[in-house]
Protein backbone atom coordinates (compact mmCIF):
# COMPACT_ATOMS: atom_id res chain seq x y z
CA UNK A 1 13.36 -18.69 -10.25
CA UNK A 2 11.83 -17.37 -6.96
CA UNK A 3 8.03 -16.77 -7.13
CA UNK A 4 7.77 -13.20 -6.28
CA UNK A 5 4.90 -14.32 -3.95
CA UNK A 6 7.54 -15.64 -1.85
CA UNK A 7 9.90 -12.91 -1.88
CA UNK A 8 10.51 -10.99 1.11
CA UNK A 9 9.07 -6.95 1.13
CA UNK A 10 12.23 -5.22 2.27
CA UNK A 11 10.46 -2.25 2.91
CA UNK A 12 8.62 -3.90 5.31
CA UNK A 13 11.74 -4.41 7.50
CA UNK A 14 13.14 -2.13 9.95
CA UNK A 15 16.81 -1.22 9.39
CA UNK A 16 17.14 -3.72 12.05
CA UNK A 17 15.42 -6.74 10.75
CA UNK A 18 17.18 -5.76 7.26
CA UNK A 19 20.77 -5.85 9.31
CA UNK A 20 19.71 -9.70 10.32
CA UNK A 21 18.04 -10.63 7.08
CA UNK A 22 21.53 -9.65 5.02
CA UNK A 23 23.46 -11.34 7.96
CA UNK A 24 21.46 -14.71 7.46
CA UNK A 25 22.42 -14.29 3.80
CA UNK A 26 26.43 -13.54 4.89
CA UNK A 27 26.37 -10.15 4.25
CA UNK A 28 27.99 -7.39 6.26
CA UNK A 29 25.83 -5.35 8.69
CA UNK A 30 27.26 -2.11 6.98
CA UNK A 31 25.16 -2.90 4.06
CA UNK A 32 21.78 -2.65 5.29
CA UNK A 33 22.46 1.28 5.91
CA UNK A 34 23.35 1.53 2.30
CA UNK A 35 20.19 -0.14 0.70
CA UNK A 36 17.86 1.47 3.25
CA UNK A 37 19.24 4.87 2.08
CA UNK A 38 18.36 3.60 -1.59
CA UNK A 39 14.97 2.88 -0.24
CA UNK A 40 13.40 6.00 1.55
CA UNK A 41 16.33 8.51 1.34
CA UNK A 42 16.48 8.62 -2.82
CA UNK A 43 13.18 6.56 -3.27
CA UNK A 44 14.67 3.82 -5.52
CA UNK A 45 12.48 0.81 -6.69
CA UNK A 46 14.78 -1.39 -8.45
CA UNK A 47 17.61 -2.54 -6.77
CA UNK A 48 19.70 -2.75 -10.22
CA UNK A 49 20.06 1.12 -9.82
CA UNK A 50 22.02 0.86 -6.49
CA UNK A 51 25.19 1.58 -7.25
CA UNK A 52 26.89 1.49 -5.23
CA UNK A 53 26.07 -2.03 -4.14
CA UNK A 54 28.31 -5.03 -6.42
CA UNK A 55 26.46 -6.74 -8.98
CA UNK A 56 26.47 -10.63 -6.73
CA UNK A 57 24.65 -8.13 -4.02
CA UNK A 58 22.56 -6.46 -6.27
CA UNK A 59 21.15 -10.01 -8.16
CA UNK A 60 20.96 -11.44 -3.95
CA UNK A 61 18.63 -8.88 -3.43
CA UNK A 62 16.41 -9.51 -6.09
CA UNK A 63 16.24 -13.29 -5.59
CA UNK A 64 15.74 -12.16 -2.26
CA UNK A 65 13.25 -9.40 -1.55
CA UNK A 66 10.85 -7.84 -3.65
CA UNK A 67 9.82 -3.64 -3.94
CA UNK A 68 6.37 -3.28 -4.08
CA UNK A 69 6.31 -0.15 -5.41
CA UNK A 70 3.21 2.36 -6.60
CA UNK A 71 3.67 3.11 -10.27
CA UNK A 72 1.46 5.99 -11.91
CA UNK A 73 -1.38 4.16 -14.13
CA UNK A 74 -2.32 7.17 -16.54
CA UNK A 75 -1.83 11.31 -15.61
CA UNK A 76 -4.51 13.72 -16.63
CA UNK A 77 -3.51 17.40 -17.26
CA UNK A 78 -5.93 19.82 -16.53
CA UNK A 79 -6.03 23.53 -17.76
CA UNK A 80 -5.86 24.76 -14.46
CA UNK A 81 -1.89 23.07 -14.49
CA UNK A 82 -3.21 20.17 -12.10
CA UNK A 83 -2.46 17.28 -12.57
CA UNK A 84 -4.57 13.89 -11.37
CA UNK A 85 -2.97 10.62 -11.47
CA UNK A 86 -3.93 7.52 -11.08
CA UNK A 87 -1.79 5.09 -9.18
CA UNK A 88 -1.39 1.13 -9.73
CA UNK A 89 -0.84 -0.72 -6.40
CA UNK A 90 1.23 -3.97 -6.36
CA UNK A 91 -2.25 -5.99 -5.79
CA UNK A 92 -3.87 -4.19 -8.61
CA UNK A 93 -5.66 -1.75 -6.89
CA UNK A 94 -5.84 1.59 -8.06
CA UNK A 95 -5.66 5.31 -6.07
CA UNK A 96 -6.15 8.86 -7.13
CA UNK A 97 -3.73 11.31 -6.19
CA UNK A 98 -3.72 14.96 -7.26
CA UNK A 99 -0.31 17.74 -8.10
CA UNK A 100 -2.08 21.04 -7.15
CA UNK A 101 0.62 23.80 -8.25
CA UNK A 102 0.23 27.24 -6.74
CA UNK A 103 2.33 30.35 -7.41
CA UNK A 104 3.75 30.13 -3.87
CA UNK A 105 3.52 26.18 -3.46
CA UNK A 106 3.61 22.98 -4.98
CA UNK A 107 0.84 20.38 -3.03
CA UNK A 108 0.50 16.77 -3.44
CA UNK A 109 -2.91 15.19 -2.56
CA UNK A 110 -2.38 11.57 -1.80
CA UNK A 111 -5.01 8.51 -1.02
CA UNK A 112 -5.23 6.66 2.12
CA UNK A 113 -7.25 4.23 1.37
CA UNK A 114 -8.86 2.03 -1.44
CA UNK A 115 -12.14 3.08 -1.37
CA UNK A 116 -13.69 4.43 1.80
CA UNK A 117 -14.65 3.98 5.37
CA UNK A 118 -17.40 6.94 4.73
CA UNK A 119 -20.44 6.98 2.22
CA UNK A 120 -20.31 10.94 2.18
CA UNK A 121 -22.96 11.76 -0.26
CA UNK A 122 -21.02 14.62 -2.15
CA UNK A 123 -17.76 12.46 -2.66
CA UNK A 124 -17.55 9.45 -5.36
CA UNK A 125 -15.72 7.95 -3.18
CA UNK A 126 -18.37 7.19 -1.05
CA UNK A 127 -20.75 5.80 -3.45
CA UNK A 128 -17.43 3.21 -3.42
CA UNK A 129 -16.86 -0.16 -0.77
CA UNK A 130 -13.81 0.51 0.79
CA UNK A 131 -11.25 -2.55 -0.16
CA UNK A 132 -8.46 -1.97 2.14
CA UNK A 133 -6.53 0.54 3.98
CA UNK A 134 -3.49 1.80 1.96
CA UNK A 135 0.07 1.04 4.02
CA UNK A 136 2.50 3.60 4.76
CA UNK A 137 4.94 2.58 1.79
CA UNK A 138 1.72 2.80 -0.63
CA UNK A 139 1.10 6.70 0.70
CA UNK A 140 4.83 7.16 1.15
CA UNK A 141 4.64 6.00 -2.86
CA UNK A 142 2.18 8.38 -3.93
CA UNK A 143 4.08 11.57 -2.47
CA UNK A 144 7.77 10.61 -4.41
CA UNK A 145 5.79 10.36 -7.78
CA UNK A 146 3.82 13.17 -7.42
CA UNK A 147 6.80 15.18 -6.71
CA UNK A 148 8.51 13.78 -9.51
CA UNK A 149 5.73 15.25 -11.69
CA UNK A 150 6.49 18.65 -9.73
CA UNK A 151 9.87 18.64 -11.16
CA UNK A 152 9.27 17.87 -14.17
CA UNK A 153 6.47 19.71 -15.55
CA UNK A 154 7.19 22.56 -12.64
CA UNK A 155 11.37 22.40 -11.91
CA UNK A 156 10.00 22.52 -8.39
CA UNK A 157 9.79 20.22 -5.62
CA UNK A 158 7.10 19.67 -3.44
CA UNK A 159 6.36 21.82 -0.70
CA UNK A 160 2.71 20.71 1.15
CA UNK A 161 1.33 17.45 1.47
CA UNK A 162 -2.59 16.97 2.11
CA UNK A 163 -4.24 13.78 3.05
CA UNK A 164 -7.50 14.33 1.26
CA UNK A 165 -7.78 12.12 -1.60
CA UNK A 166 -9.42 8.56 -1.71
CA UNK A 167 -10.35 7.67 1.76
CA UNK A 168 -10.91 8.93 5.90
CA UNK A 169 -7.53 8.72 6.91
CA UNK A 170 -8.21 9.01 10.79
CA UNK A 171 -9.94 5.40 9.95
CA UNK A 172 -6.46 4.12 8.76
CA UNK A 173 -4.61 5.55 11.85
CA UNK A 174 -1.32 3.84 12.11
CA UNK A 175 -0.76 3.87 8.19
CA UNK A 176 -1.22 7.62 7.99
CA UNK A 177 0.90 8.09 11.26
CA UNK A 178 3.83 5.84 10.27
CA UNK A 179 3.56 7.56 6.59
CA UNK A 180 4.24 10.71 8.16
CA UNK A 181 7.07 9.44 10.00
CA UNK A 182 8.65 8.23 6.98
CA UNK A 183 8.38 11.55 5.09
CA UNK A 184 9.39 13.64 7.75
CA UNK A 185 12.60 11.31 8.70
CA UNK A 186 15.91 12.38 8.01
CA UNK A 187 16.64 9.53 6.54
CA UNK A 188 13.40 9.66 4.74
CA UNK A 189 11.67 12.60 2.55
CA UNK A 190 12.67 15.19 5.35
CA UNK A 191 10.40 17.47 5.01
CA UNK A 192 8.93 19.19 7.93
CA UNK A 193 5.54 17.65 9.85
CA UNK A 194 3.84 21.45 9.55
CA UNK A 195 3.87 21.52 5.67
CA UNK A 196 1.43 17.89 6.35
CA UNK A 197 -2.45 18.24 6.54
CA UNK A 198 -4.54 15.40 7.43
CA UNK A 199 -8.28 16.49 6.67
CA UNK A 200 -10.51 14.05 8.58
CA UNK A 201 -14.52 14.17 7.94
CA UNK A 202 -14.40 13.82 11.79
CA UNK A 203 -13.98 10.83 13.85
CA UNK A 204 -13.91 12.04 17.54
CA UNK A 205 -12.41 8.80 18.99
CA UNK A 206 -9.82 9.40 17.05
CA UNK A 207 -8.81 13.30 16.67
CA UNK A 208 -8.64 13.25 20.67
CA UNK A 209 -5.99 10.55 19.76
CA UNK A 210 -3.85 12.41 17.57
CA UNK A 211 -3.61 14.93 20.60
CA UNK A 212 -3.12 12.56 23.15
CA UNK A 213 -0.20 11.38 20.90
CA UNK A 214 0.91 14.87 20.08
CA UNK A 215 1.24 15.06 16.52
CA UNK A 216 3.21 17.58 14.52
CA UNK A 217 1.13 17.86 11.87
CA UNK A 218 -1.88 19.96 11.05
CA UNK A 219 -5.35 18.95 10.91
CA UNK A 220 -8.22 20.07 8.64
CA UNK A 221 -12.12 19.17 9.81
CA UNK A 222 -14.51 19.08 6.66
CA UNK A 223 -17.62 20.41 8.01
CA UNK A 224 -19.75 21.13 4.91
CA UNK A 225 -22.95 22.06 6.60
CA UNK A 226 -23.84 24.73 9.30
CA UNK A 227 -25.72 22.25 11.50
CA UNK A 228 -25.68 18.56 12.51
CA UNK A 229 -28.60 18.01 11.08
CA UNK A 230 -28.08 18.47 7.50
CA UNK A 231 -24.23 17.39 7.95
CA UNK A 232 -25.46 14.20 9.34
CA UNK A 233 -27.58 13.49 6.17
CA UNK A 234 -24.70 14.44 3.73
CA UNK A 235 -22.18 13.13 5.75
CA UNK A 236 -23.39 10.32 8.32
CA UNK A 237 -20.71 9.49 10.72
């Protein structure tokens, strides 16, 4: 048996790199499309449900690669019909993520870090060392099982996204960014880049990069205080 240590994250590999890893293993090239479709387009993490794929590919592919995938830890269910999850990473880290239904909309608040960057003093997550910066599959994770709770406790699916759970996102640039790619792909999540906030507590560096790479999405700027003064002592930066 192969140490899953050893295994290979095939969602770490670009449709391309997964077209030469299943050609080193005499595969066809046509395949790749079909498990990278299992992957982002229907979110499946366990390659026994695809399919469509035989069983000698299927058993390959586990000896293979390996699906990191977030798995919710425990749900909470709140009167106000929210619901706050907690989320397992495949290190054994643990994120908060938040369903926020709304008569017009269904919201998922997802993590984008472990920890944080910041030391905010009206957030917990402050008062917390920041471990590690979450990677785009690990926030990608969060919004499929969040709108799986949508469904079923709502029969509807998601329709916003905010980046304003655990975590500055704007300090975990290209993980945010390449999230956001992946949801809005058409071969992803597909849903569109202007139902996506990314709340930042305000790093300037790095919200004059977001418009110097023109980003689709909106952006939110907790202020929480009327002058620098006082938001400087709740919320050095």
């Amino acid at each position: 048996m192969v140490d899953s240590k050893s295994k290979i994250d095939i969602r770490k590999l670009t449709l391309e790199q997964l077209r030469s890893q299943l050609a080193s293993l005499g595969e066809q090239a046509f395949r790749a499309k079909q498990i990278h479709e299992w992957l982002w387009k229907k979110s499946c993490t366990d390659f026994d449900h695809m399919s469509n794929l035989s069983k000698p590919l299927r058993d390959l592919l586990k000896q293979t690669f390996v699906i990191n995938a977030a798995r919710v830890r425990q749900a909470q269910y709140s009167a106000d019909r929210t619901i706050k999850s907690s989320f397992v990473l495949y290190d054994g880290n643990i994120v908060e993520g938040v369903l926020i239904p709304a008569p017009d909309r269904m919201t998922a608040c997802v993590s984008s870090q472990v920890g944080c960057s910041l030391t905010c003093k009206f957030c917990a997550t402050g008062y917390m060392d920041r471990k590690r910066n979450l990677n785009a599959d690990e926030i990608y994770d969060q919004v499929v099982l969040i709108g799986k709770q949508a469904q079923e406790h709502y029969g509807q699916p998601l329709t916003n996204i905010v980046y304003m759970g655990m975590g500055e996102p704007l300090l975990n640039y290209a993980n945010v960014l390449a999230s956001v790619q992946r949801i809005t792909a058409a071969d992803g999540l597909n849903m569109a880049a202007k139902r996506i906030t990314v709340s930042t507590a305000g790093i300037a560096k790095m919200i004059k990069k977001l418009g110097d790479d023109q980003v689709r999405f909106n952006l939110a700027l907790s202020l929480h205080a009327a002058n620098d003064q006082k938001r400087n002592e709740i919320m050095p930066i």
